[in-house]
Protein backbone atom coordinates (compact mmCIF):
# COMPACT_ATOMS: atom_id res chain seq x y z
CA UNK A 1 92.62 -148.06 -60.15
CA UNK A 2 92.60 -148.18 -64.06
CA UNK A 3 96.41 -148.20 -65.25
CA UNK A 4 95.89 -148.58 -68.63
CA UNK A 5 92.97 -149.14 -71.37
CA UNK A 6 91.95 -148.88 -75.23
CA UNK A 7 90.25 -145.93 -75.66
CA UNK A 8 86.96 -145.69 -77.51
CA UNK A 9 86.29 -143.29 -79.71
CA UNK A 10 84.27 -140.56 -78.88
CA UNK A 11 82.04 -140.85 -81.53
CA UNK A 12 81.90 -143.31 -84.67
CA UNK A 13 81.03 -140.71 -87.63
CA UNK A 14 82.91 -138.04 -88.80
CA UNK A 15 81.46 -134.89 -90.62
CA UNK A 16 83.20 -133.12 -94.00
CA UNK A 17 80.58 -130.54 -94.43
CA UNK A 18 76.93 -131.70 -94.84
CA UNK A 19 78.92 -135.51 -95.86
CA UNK A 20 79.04 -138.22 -92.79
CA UNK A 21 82.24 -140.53 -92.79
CA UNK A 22 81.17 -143.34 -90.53
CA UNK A 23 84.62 -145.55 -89.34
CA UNK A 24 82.52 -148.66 -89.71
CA UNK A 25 82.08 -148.29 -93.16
CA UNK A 26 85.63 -147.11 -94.23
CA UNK A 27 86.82 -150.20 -92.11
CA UNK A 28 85.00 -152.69 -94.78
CA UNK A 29 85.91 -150.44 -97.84
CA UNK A 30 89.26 -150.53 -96.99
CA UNK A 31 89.15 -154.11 -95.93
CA UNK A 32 87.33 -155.15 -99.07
CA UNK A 33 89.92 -153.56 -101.19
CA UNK A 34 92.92 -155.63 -99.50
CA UNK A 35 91.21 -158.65 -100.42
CA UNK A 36 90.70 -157.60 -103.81
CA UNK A 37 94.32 -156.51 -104.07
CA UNK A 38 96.28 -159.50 -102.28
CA UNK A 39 93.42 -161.99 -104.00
CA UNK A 40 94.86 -160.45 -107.32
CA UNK A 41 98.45 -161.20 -106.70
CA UNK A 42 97.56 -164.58 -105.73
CA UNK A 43 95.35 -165.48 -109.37
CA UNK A 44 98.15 -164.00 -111.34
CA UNK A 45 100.66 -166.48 -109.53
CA UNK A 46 98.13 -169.21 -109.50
CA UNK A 47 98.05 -168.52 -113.77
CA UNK A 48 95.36 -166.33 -113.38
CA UNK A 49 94.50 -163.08 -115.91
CA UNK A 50 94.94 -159.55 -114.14
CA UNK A 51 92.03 -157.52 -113.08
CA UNK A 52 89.70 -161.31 -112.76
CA UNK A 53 89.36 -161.16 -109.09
CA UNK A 54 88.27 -157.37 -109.44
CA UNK A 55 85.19 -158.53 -112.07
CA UNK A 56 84.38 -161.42 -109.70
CA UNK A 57 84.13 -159.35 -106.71
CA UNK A 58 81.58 -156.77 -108.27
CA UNK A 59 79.46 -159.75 -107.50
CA UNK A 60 81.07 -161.63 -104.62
CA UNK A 61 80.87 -158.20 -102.18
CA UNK A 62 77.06 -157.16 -103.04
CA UNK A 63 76.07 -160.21 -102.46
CA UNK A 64 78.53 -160.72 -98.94
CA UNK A 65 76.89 -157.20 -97.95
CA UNK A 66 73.16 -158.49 -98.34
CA UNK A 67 74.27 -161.91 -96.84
CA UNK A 68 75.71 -160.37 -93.96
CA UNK A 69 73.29 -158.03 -92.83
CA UNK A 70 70.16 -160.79 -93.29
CA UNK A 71 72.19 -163.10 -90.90
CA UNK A 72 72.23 -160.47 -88.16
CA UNK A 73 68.72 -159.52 -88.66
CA UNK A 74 67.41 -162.89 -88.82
CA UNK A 75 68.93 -163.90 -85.82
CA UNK A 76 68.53 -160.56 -83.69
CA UNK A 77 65.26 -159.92 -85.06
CA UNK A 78 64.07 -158.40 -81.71
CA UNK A 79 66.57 -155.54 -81.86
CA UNK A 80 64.44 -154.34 -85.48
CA UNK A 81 61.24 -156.01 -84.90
CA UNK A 82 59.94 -156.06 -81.35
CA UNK A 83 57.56 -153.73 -79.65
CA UNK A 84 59.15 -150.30 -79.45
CA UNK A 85 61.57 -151.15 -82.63
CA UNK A 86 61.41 -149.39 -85.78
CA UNK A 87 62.04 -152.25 -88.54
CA UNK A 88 63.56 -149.39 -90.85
CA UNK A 89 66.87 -149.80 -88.54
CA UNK A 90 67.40 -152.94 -90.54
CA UNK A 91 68.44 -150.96 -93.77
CA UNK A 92 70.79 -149.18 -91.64
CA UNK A 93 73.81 -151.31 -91.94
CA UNK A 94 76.50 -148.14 -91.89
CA UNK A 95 74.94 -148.75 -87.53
CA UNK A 96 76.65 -152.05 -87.46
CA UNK A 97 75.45 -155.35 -87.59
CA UNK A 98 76.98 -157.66 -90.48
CA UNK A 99 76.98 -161.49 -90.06
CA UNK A 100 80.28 -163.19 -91.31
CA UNK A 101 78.09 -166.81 -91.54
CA UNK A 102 75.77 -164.74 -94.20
CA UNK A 103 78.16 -162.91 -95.60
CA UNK A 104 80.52 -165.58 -96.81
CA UNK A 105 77.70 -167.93 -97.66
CA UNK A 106 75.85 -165.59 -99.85
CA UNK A 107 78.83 -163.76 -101.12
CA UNK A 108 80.01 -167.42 -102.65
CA UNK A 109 76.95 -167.38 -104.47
CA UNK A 110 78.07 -163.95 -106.03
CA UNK A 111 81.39 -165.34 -106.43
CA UNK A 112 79.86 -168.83 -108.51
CA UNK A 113 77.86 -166.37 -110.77
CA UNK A 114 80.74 -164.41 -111.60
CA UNK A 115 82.75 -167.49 -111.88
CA UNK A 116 80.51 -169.09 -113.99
CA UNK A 117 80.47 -166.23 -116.33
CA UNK A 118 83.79 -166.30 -116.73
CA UNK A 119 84.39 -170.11 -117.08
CA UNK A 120 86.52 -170.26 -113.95
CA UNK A 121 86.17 -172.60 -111.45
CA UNK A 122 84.68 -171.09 -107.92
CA UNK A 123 87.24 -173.73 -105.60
CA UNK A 124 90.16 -172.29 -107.37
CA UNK A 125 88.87 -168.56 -107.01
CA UNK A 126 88.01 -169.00 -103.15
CA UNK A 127 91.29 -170.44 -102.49
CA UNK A 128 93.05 -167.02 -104.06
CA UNK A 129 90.67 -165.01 -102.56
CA UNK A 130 90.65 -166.69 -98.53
CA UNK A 131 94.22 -165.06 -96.97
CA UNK A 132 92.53 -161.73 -98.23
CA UNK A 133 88.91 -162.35 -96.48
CA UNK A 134 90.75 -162.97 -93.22
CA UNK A 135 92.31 -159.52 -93.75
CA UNK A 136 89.58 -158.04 -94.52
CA UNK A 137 88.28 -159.48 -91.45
CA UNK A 138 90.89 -158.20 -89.33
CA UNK A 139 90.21 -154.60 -90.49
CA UNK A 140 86.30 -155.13 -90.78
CA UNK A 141 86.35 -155.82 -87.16
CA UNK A 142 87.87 -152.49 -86.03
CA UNK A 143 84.95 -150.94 -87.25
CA UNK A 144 83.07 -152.38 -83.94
CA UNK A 145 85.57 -150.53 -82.31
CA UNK A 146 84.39 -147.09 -83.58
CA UNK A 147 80.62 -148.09 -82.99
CA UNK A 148 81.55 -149.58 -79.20
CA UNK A 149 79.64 -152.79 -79.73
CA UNK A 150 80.48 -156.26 -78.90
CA UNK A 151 82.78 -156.13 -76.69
CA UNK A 152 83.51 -158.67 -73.66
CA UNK A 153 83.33 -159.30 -70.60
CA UNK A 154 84.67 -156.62 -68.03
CA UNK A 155 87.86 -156.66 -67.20
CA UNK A 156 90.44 -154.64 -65.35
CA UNK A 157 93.35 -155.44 -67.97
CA UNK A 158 96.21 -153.68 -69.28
CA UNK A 159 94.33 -153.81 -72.77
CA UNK A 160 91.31 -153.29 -71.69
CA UNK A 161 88.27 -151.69 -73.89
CA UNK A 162 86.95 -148.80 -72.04
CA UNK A 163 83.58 -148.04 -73.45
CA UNK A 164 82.26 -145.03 -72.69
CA UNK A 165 78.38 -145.23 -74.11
CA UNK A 166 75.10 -145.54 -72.56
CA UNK A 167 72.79 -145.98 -75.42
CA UNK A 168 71.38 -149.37 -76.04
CA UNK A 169 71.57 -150.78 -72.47
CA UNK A 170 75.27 -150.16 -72.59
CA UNK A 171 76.87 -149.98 -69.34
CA UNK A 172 80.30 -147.66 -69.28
CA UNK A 173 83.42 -149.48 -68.14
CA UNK A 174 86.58 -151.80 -69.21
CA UNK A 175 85.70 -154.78 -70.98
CA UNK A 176 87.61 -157.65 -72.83
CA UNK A 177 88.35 -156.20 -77.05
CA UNK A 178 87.33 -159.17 -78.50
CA UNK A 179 87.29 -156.99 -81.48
CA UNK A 180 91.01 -156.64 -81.57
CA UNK A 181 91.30 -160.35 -80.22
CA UNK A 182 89.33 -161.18 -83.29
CA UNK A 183 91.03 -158.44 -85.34
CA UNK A 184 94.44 -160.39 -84.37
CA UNK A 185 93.24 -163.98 -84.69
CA UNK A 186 92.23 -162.96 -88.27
CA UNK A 187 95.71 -161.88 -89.23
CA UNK A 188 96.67 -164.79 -87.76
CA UNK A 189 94.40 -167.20 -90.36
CA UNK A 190 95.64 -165.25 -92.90
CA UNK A 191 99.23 -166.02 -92.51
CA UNK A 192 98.81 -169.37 -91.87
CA UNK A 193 96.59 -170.22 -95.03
CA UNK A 194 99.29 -168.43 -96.70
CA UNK A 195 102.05 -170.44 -95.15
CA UNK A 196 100.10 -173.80 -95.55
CA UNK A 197 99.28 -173.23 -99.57
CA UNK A 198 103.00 -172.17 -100.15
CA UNK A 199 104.08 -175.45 -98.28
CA UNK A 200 101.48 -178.37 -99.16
CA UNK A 201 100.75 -176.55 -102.82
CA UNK A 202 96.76 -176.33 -101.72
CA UNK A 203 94.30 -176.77 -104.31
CA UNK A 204 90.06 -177.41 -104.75
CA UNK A 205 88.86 -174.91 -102.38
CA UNK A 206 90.97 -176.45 -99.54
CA UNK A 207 93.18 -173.52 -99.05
CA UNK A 208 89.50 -172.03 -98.35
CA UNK A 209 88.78 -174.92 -96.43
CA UNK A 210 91.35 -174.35 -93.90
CA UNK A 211 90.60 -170.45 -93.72
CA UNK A 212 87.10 -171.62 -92.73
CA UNK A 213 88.63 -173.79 -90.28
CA UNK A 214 90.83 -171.86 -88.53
CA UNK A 215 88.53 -168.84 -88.16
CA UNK A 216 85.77 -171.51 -86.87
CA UNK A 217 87.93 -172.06 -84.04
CA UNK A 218 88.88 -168.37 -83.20
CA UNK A 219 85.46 -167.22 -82.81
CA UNK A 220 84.37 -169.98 -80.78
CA UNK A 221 86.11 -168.79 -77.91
CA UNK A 222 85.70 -165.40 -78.64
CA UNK A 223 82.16 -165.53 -78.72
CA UNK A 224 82.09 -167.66 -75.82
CA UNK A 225 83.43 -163.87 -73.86
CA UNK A 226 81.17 -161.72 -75.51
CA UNK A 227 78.50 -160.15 -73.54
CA UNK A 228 75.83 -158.94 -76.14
CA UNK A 229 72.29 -160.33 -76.15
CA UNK A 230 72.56 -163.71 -77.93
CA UNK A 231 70.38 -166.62 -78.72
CA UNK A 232 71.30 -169.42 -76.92
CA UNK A 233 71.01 -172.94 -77.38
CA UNK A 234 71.74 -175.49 -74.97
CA UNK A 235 73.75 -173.42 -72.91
CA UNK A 236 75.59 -172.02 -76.09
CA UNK A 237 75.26 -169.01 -78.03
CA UNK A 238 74.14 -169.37 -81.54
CA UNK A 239 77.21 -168.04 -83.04
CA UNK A 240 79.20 -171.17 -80.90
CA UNK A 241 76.54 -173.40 -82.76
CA UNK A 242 77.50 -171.78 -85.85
CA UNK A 243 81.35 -171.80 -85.71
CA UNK A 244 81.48 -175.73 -84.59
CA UNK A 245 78.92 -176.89 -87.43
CA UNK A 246 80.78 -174.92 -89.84
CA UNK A 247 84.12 -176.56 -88.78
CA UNK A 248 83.46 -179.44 -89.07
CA UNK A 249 82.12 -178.83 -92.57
CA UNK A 250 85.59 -177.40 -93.65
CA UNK A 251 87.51 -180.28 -92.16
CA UNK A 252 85.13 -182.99 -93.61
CA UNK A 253 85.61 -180.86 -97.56
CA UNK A 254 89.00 -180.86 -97.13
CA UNK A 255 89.71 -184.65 -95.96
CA UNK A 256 87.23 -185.65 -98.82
CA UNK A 257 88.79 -183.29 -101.50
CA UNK A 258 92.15 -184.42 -100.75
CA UNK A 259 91.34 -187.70 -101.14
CA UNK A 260 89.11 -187.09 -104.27
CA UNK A 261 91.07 -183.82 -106.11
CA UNK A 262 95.14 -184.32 -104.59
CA UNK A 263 96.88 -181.86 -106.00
CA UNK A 264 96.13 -178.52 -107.51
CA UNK A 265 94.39 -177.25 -110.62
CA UNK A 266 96.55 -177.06 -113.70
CA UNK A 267 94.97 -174.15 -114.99
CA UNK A 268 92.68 -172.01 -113.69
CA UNK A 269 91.31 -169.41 -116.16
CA UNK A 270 90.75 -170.71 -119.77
CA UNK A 271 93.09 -168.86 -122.15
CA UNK A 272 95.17 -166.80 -119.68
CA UNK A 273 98.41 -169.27 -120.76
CA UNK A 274 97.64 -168.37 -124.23
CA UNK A 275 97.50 -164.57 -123.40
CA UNK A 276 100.80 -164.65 -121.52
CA UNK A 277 102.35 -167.08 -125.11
CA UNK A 278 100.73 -164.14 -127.12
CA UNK A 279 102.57 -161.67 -125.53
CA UNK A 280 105.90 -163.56 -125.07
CA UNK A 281 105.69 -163.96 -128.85
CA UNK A 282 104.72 -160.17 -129.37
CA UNK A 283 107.68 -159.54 -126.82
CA UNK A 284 110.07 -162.00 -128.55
CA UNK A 285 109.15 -160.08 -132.31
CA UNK A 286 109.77 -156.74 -130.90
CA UNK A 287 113.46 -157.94 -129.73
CA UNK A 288 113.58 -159.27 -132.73
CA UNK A 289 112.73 -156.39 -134.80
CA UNK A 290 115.07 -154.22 -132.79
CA UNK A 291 118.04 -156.82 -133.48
CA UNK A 292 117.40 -156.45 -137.59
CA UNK A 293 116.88 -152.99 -136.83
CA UNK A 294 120.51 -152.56 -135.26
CA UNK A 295 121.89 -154.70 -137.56
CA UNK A 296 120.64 -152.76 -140.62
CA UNK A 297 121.73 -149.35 -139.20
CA UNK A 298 125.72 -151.42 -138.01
CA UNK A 299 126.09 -152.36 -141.90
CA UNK A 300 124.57 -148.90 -142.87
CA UNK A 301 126.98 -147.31 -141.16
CA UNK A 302 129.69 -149.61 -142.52
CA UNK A 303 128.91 -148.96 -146.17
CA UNK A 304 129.26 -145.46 -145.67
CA UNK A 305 132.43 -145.64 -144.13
CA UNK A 306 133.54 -147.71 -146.87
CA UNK A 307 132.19 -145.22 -149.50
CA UNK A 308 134.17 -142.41 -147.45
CA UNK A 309 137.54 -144.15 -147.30
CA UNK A 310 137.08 -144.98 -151.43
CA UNK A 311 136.44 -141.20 -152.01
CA UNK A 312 139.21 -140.23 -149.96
CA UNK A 313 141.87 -142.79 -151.26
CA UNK A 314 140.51 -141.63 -154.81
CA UNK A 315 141.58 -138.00 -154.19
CA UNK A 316 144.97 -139.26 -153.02
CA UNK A 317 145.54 -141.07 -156.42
């Protein structure tokens, strides 16, 4: 007897007029611009210019998008390229289907262009941008939810997913949401990278570092209760492979960049401490100016009560 479940929706795209609005997509818009947004706020308090981490994610998300998508199609090939496929599914990415491996990895490349253009070291810029990814993340992932893919294992759980297509060898039930398990273990990362860069003043990428980290070790078990067709190796699925290499990675940067880089940068976008000097000197003249201003108009209005008492002591005499 099913007590309770998570509903799926009934369908994942939503018509205004002859215009589709798929939930997948509005997930990652949505998620994208939270990054952007609490990546911002973190620049500006790091020393950085307003509006930078906008201009460096015109580059940063393309690039994610294109990363993302050739992960999952390299890896699931067969679901685009097999016998019965039609290989122009793989453009489809408003369907589903973005790695986070490929994404990250080729959205840093974005990222180091539009770094580089702008003189501004890529470390410093992921470690802004990383609480806002694993946001992003957390909202991303909800847009499984309105396409009723990778779920779990079944289940007969409180919080169970019930999923309620048949297409694509989907079998109608209550399985495990490791989309909201993910969704929650991304929140999760976020506050905790937060947390650790306010207390241990995180610098060189590391704040980055541990983002990496701590999300490696999320999806590892949450891929391990995923039922999807996978590649597996040695008993694993690829995505286990994936999360465990990449770890390990982060841990090894950040022991090696703590050693090498302690500390945080001093500055991290050239000439933003001479903007903010500019306009605390532009501030400080205006004050100024309104001072002399006030003054001038006090011993204006002095003289002329001066000239007004002579005139009227004059007609006394």
């Amino acid at each position: 007897m099913e007590l309770a479940y998570i509903p799926s929706p009934s369908h994942g795209v939503y018509h205004l007029g002859p215009i589709p609005l798929r939930g997948y997509a509005f997930c990652i818009i949505i998620g994208v611009f939270v990054a952007v947004w609490l990546g911002n706020k973190r620049w500006i308090a790091r020393g950085g210019r307003a509006g930078t981490v906008a201009d460096i994610a015109v580059w940063a998300v393309p690039f994610g998008l294109l990363g993302g998508r050739l992960y999952h199609v390299i890896t699931d090939y067969e679901l685009y390229f097999s016998e019965g496929r039609d290989w122009v599914d793989s453009f489809k990415i408003w369907e589903g289907g973005l790695g986070i491996w490929g994404a990250i990895a080729l959205g840093a490349v974005g990222a180091w262009i539009g770094c580089r253009r702008r003189g501004i070291p890529l470390p410093a810029y992921a470690d802004a941008i990383a609480p806002g990814i694993a946001f992003a993340q957390a909202i991303g992932r909800w847009g499984n939810w309105f396409n009723q893919e990778l779920y779990g294992r079944e289940t007969d759980l409180p919080w169970a997913l019930k999923i309620t297509s048949s297409t694509d060898g989907r079998v109608p039930g209550t399985y495990h949401p490791t989309f909201l398990y993910e969704s929650l273990w991304c929140i999760g990362v976020a506050l905790l990278v937060i947390w650790a860069d306010r207390r241990f003043k995180l610098g060189h990428g590391r704040a980055f570092a541990l983002y990496v980290a701590a999300y490696c070790v999320g999806r590892f078990w949450i891929e391990y209760l995923r039922v999807d067709d996978a590649h597996h190796i040695l008993g694993l699925r690829l995505n286990n492979w994936t999360a465990l290499i990449v770890f390990l990675l982060a841990v090894v940067y950040m022991v090696l960049s703590a050693k090498k880089r302690p500390g945080r940068e001093e500055v991290v976008e050239p000439g933003a401490a001479d903007d903010e000097t500019d306009d605390a000197e532009k501030a400080e003249g205006v004050e100024k100016g309104e001072a002399e201003s006030d003054s001038e108009e006090t011993t204006d209005e002095a003289d002329s009560t001066a000239v007004k008492d002579e005139a009227e002591s004059a007609k006394k005499s």
